[in-house]
PDB file of N, CA and C in Angstrom:
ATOM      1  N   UNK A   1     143.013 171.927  33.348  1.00  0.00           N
ATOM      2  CA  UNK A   1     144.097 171.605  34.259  1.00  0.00           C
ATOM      3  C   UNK A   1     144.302 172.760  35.233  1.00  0.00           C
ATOM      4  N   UNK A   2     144.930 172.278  36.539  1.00  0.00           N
ATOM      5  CA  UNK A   2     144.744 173.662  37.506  1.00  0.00           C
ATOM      6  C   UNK A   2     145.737 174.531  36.738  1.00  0.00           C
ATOM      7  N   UNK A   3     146.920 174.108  36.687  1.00  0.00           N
ATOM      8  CA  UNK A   3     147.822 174.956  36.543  1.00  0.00           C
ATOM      9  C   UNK A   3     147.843 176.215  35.062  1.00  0.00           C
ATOM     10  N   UNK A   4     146.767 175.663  34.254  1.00  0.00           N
ATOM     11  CA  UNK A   4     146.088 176.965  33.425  1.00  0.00           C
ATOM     12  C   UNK A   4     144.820 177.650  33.709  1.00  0.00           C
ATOM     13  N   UNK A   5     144.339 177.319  34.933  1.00  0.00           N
ATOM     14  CA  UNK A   5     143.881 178.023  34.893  1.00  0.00           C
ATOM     15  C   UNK A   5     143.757 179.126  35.840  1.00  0.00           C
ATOM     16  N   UNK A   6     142.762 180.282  35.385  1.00  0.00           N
ATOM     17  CA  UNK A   6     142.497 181.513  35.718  1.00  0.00           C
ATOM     18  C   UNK A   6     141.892 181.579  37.578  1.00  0.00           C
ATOM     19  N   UNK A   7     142.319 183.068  37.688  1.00  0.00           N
ATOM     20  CA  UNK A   7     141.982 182.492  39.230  1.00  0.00           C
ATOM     21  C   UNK A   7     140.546 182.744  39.861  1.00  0.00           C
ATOM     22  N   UNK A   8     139.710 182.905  38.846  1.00  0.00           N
ATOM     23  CA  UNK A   8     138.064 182.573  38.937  1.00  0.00           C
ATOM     24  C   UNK A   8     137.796 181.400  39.075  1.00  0.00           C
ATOM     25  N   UNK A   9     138.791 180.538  38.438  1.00  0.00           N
ATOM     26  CA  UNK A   9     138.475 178.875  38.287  1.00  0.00           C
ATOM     27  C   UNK A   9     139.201 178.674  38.987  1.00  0.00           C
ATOM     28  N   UNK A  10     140.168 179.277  39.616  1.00  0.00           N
ATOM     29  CA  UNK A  10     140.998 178.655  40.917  1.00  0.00           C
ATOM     30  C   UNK A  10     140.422 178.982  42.414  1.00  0.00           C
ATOM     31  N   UNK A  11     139.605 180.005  42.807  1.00  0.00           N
ATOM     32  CA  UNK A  11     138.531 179.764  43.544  1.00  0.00           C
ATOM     33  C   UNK A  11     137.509 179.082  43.585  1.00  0.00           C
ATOM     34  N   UNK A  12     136.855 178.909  42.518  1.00  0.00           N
ATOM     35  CA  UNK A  12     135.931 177.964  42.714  1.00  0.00           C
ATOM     36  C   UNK A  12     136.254 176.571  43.059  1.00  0.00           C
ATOM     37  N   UNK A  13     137.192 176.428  42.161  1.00  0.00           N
ATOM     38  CA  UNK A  13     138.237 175.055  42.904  1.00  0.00           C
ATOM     39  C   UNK A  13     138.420 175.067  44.423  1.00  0.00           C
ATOM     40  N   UNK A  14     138.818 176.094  45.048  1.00  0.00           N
ATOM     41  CA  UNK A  14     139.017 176.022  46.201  1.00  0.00           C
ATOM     42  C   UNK A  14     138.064 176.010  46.797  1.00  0.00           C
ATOM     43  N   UNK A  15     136.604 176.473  46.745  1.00  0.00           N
ATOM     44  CA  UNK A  15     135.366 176.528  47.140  1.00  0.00           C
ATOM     45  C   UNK A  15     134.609 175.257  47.543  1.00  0.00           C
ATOM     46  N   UNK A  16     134.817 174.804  46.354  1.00  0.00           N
ATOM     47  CA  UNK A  16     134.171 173.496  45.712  1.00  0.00           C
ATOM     48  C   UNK A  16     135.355 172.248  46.822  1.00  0.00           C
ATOM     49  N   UNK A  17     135.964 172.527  46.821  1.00  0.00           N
ATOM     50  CA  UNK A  17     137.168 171.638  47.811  1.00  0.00           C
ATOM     51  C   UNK A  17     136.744 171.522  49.183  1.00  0.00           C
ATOM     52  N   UNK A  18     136.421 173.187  49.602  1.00  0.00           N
ATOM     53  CA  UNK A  18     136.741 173.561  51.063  1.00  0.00           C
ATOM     54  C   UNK A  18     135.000 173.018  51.394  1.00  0.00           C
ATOM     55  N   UNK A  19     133.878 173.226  51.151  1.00  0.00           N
ATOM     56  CA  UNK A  19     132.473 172.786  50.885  1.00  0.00           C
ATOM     57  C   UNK A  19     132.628 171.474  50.975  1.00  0.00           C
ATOM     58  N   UNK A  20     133.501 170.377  50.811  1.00  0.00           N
ATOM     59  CA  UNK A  20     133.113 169.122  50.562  1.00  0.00           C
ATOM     60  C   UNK A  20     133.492 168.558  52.349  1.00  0.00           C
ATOM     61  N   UNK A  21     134.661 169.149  52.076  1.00  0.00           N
ATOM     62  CA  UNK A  21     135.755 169.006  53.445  1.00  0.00           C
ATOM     63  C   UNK A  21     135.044 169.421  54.833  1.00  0.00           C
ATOM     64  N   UNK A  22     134.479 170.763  54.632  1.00  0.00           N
ATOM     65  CA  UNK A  22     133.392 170.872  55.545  1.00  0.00           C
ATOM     66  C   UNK A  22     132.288 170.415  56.068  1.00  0.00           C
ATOM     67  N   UNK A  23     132.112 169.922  54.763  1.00  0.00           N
ATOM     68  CA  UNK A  23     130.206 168.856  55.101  1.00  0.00           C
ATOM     69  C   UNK A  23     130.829 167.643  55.173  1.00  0.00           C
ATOM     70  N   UNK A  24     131.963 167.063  55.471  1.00  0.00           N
ATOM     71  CA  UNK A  24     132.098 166.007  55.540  1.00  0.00           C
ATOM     72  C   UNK A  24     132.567 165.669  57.293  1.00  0.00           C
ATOM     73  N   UNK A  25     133.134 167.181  57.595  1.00  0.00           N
ATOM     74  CA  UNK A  25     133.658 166.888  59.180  1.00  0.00           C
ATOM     75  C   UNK A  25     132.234 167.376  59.867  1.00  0.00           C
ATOM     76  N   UNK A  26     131.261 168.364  59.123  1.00  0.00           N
ATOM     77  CA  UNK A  26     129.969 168.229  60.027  1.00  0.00           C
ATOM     78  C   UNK A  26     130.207 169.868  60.692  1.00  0.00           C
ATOM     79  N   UNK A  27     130.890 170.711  59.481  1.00  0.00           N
ATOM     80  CA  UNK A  27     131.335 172.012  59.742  1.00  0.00           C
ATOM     81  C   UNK A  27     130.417 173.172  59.055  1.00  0.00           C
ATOM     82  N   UNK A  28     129.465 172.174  57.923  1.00  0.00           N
ATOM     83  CA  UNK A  28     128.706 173.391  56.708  1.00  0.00           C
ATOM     84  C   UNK A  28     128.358 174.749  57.376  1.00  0.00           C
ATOM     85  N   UNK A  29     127.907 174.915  58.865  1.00  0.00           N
ATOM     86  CA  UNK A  29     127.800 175.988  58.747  1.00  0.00           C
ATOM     87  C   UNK A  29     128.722 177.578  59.184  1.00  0.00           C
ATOM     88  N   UNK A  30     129.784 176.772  58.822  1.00  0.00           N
ATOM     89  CA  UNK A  30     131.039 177.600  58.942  1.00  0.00           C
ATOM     90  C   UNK A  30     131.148 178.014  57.205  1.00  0.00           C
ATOM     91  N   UNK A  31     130.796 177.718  56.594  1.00  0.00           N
ATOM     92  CA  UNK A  31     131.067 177.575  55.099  1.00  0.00           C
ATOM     93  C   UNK A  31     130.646 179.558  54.533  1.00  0.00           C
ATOM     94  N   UNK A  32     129.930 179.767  55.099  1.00  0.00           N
ATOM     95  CA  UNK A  32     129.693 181.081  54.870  1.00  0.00           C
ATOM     96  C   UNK A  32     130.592 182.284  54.920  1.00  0.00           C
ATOM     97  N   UNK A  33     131.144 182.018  56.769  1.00  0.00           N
ATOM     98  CA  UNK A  33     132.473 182.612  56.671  1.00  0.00           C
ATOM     99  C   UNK A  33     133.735 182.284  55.638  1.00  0.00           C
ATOM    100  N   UNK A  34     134.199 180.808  55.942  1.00  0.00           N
ATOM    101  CA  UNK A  34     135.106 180.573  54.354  1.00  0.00           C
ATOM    102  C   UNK A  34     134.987 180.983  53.128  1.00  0.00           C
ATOM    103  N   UNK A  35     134.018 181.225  52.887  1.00  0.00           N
ATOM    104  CA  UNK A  35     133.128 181.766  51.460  1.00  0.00           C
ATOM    105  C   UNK A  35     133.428 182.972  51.142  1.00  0.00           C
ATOM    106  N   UNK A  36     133.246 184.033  51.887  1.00  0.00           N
ATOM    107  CA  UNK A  36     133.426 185.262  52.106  1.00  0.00           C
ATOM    108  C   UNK A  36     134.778 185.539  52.480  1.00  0.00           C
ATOM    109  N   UNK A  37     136.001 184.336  52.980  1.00  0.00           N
ATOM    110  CA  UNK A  37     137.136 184.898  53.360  1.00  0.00           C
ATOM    111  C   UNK A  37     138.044 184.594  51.884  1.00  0.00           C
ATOM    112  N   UNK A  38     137.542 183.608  51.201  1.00  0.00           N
ATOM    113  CA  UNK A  38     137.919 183.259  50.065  1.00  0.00           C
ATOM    114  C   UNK A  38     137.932 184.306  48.861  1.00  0.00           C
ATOM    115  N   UNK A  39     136.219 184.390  48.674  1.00  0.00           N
ATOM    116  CA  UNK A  39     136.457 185.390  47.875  1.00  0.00           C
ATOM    117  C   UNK A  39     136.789 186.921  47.684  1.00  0.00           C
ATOM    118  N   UNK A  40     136.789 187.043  49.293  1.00  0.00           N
ATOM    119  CA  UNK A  40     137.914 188.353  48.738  1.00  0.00           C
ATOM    120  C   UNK A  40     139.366 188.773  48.701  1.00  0.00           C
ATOM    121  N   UNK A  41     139.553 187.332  49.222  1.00  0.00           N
ATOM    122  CA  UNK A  41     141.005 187.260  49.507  1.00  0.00           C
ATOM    123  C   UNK A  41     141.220 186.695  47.685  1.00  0.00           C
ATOM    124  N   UNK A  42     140.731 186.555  46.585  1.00  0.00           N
ATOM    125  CA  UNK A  42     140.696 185.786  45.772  1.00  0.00           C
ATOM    126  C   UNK A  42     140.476 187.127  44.761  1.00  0.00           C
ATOM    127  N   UNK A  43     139.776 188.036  45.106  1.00  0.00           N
ATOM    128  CA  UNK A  43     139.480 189.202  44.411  1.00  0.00           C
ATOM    129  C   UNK A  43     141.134 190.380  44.856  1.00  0.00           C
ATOM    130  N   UNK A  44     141.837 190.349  45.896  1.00  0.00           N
ATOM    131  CA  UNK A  44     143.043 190.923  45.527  1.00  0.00           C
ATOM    132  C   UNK A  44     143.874 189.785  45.087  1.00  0.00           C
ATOM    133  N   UNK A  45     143.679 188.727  44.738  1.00  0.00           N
ATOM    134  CA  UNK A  45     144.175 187.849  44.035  1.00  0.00           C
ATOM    135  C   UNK A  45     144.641 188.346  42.792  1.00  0.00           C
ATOM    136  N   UNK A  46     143.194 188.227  41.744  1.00  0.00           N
ATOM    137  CA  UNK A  46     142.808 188.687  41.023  1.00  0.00           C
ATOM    138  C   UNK A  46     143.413 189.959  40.809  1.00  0.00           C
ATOM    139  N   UNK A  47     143.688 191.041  41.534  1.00  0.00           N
ATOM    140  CA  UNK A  47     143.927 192.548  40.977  1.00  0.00           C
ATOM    141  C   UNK A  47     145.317 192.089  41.110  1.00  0.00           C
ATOM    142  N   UNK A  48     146.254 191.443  41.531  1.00  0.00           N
ATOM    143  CA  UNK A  48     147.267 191.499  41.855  1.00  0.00           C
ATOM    144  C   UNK A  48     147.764 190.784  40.815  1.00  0.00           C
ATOM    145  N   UNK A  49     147.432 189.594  40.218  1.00  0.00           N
ATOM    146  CA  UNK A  49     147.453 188.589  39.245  1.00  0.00           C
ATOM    147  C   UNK A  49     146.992 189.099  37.817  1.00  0.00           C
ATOM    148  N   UNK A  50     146.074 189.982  37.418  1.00  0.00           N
ATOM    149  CA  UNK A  50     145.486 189.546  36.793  1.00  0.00           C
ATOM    150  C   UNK A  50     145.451 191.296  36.273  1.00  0.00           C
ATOM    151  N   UNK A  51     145.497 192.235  36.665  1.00  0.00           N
ATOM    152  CA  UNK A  51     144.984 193.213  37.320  1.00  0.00           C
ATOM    153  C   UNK A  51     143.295 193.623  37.305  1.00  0.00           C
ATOM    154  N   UNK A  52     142.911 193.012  37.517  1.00  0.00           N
ATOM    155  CA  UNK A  52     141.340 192.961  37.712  1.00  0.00           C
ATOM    156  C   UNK A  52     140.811 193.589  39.349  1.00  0.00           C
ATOM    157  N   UNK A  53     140.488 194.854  38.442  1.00  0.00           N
ATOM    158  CA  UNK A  53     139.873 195.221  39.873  1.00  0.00           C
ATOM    159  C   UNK A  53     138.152 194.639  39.740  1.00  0.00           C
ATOM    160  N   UNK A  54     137.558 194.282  40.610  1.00  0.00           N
ATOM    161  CA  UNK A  54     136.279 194.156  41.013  1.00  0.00           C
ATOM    162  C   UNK A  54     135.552 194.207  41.930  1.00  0.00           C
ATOM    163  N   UNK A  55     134.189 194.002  42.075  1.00  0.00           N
ATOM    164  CA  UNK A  55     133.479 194.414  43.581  1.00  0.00           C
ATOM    165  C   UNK A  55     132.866 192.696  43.351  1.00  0.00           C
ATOM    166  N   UNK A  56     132.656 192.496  45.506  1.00  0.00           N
ATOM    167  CA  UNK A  56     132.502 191.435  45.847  1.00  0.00           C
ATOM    168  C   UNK A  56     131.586 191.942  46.594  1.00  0.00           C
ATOM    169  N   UNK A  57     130.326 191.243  46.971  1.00  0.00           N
ATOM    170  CA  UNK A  57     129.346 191.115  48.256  1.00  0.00           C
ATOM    171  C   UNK A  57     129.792 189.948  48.858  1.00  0.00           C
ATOM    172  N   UNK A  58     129.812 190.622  50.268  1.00  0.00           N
ATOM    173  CA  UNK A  58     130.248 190.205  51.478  1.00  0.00           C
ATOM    174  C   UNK A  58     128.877 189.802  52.706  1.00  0.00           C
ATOM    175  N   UNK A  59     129.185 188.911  52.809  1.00  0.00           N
ATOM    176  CA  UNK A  59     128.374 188.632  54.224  1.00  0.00           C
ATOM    177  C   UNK A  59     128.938 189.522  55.596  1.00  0.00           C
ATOM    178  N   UNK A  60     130.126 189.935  55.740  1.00  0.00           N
ATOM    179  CA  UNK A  60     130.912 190.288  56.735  1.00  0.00           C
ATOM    180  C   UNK A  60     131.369 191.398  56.235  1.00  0.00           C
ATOM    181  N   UNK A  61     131.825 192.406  57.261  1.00  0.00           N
ATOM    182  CA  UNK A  61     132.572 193.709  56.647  1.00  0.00           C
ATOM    183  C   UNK A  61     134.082 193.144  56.299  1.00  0.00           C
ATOM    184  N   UNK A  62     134.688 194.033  55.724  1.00  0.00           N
ATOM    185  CA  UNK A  62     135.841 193.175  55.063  1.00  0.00           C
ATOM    186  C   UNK A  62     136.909 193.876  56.125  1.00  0.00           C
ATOM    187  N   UNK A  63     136.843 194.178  56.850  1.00  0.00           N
ATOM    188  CA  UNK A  63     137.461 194.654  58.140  1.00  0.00           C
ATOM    189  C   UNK A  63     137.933 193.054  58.800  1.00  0.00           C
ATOM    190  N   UNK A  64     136.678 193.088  59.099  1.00  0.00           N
ATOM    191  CA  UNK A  64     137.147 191.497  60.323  1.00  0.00           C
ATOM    192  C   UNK A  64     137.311 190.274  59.246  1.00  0.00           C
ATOM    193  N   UNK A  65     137.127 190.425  57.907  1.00  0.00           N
ATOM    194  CA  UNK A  65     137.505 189.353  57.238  1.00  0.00           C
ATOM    195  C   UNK A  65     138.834 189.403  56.745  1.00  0.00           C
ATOM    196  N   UNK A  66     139.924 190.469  56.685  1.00  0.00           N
ATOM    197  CA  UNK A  66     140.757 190.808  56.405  1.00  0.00           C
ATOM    198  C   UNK A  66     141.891 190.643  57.620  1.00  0.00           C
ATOM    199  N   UNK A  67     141.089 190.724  58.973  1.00  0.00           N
ATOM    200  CA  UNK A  67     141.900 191.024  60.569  1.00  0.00           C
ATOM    201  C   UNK A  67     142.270 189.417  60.970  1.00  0.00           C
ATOM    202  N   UNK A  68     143.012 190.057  61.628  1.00  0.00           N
ATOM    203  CA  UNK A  68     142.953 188.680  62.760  1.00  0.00           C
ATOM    204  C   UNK A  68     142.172 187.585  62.976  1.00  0.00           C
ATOM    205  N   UNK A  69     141.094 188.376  63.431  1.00  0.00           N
ATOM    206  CA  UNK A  69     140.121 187.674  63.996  1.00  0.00           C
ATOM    207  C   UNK A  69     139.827 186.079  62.798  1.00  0.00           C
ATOM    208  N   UNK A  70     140.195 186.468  61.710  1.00  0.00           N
ATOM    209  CA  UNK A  70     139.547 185.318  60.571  1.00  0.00           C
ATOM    210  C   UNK A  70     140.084 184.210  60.297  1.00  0.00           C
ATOM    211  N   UNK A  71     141.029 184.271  61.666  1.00  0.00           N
ATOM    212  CA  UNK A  71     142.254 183.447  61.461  1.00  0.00           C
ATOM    213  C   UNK A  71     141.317 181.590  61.987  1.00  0.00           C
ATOM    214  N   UNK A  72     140.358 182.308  62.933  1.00  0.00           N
ATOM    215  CA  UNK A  72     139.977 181.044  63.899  1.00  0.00           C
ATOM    216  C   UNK A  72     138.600 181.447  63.137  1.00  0.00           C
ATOM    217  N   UNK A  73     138.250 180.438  62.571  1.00  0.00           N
ATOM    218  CA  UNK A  73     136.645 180.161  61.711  1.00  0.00           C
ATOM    219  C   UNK A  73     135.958 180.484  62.552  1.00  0.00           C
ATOM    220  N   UNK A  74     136.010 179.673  63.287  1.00  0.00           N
ATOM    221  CA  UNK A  74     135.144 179.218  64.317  1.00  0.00           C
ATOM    222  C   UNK A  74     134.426 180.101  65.156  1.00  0.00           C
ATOM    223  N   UNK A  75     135.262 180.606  66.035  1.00  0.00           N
ATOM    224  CA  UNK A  75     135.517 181.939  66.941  1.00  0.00           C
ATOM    225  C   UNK A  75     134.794 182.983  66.183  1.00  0.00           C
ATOM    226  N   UNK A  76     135.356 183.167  64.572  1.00  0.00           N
ATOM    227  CA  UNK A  76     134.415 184.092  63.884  1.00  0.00           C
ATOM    228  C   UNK A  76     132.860 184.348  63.981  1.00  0.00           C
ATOM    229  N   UNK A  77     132.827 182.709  63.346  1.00  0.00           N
ATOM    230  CA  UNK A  77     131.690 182.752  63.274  1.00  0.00           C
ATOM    231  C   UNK A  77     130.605 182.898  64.512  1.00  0.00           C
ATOM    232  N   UNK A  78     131.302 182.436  65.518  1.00  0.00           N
ATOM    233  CA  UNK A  78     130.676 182.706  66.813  1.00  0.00           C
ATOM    234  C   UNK A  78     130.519 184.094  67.295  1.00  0.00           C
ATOM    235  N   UNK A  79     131.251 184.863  66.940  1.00  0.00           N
ATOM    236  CA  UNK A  79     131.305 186.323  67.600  1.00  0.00           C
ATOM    237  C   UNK A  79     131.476 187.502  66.355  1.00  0.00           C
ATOM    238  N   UNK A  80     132.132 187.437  65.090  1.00  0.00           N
ATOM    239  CA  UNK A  80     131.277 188.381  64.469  1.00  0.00           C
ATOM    240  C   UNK A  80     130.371 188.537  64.104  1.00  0.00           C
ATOM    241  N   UNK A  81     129.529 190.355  63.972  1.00  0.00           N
ATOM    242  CA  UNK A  81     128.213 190.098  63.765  1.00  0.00           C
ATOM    243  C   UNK A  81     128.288 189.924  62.082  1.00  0.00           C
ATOM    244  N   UNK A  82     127.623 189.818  61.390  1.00  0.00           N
ATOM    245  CA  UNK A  82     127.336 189.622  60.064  1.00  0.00           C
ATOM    246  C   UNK A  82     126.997 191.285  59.361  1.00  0.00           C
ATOM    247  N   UNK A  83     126.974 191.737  58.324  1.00  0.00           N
ATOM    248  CA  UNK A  83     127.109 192.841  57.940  1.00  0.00           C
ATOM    249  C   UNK A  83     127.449 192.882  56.667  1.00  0.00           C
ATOM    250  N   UNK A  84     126.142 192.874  55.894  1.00  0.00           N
ATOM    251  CA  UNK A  84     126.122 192.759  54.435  1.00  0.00           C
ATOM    252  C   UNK A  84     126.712 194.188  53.732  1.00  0.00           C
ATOM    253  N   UNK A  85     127.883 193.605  53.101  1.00  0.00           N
ATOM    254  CA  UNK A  85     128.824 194.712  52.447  1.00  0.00           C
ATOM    255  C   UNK A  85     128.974 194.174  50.568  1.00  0.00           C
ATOM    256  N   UNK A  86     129.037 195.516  50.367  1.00  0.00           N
ATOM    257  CA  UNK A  86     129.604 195.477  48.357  1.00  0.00           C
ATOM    258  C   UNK A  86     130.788 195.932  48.970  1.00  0.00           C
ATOM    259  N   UNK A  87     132.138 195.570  48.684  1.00  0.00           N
ATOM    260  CA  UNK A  87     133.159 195.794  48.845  1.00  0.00           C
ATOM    261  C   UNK A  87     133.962 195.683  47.207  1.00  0.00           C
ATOM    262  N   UNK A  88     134.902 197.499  46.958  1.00  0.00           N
ATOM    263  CA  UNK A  88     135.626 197.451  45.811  1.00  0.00           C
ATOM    264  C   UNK A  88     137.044 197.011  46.002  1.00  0.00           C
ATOM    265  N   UNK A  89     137.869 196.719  45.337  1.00  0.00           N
ATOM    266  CA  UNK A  89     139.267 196.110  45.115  1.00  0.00           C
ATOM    267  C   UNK A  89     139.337 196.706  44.200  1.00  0.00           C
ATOM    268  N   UNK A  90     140.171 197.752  44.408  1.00  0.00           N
ATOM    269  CA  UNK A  90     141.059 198.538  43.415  1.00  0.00           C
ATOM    270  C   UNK A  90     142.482 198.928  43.394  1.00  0.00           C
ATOM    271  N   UNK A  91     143.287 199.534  42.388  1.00  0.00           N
ATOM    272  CA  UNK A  91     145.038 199.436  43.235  1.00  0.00           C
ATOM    273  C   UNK A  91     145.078 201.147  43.292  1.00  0.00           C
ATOM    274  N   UNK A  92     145.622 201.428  44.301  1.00  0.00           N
ATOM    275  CA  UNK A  92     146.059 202.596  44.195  1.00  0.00           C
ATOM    276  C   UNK A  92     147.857 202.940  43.847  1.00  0.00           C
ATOM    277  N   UNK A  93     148.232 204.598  43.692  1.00  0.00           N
ATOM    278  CA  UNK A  93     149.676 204.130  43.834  1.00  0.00           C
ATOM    279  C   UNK A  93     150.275 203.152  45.205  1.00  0.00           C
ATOM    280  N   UNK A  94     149.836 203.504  46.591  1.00  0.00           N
ATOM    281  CA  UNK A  94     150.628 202.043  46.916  1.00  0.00           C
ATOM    282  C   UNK A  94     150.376 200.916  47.216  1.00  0.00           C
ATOM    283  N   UNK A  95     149.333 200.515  46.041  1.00  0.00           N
ATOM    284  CA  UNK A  95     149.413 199.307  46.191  1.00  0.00           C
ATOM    285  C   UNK A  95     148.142 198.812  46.356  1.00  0.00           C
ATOM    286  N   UNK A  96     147.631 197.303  46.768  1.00  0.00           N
ATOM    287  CA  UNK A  96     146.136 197.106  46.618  1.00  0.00           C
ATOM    288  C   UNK A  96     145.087 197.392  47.822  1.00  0.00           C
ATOM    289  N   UNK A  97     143.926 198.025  47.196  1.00  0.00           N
ATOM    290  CA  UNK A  97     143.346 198.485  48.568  1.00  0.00           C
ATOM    291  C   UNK A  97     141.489 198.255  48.278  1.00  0.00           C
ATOM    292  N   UNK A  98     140.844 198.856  49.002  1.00  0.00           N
ATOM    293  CA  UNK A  98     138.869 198.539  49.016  1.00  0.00           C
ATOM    294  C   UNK A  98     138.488 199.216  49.992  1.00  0.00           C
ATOM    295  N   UNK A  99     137.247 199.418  49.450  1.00  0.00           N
ATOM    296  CA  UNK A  99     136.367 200.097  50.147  1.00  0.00           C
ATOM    297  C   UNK A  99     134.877 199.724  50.001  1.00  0.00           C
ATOM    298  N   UNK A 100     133.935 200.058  50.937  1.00  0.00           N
ATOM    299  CA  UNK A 100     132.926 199.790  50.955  1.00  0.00           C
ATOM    300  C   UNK A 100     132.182 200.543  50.137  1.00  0.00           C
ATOM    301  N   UNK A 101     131.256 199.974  49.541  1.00  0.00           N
ATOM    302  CA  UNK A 101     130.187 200.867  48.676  1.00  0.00           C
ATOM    303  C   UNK A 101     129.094 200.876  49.345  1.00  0.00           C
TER     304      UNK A 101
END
């Protein structure tokens, strides 16, 4: 059931949702960016929830996936460059933060 579960299984839920929704309006190849905005937005999820710090690979630096810019898919995907990142999620005293490895 959603509401027990963990938020590993609550991303993928959302994954598995947002993937269907996409290939159905004829969007799949936006799915990469969503993918990457998900799971790291899902990984301070996680530290915040859960306290689970962990590292995520990124298609995108977690700069512009974190900014503004990620607001419009689209636009993203059109104009950022791509930039394969290991990105950590860890908490410091204030609060939750990452860095690139």
């Amino acid at each position: 059931m959603p509401e027990q579960a963990n938020h590993k299984e609550i991303e993928k839920m959302q994954l598995l949702f947002l993937s269907s929704k996409y290939e159905e309006k004829g969007k799949r190849d936006l799915m990469p960016v969503v993918q990457n905005i998900v799971r790291l937005n899902g990984a301070f999820s996680r530290l915040t929830g859960e306290n689970e710090e962990s590292v995520v690979a990124t298609s995108y630096n977690p700069d512009d996936l974190l900014g503004s810019e990620a607001a419009d898919i689209i636009s993203f995907a059109e104009n950022v460059c791509m930039e394969e990142c290991r990105v950590k999620i860890f908490t410091t005293p204030a609060g939750p933060d990452y860095k690139i490895l």
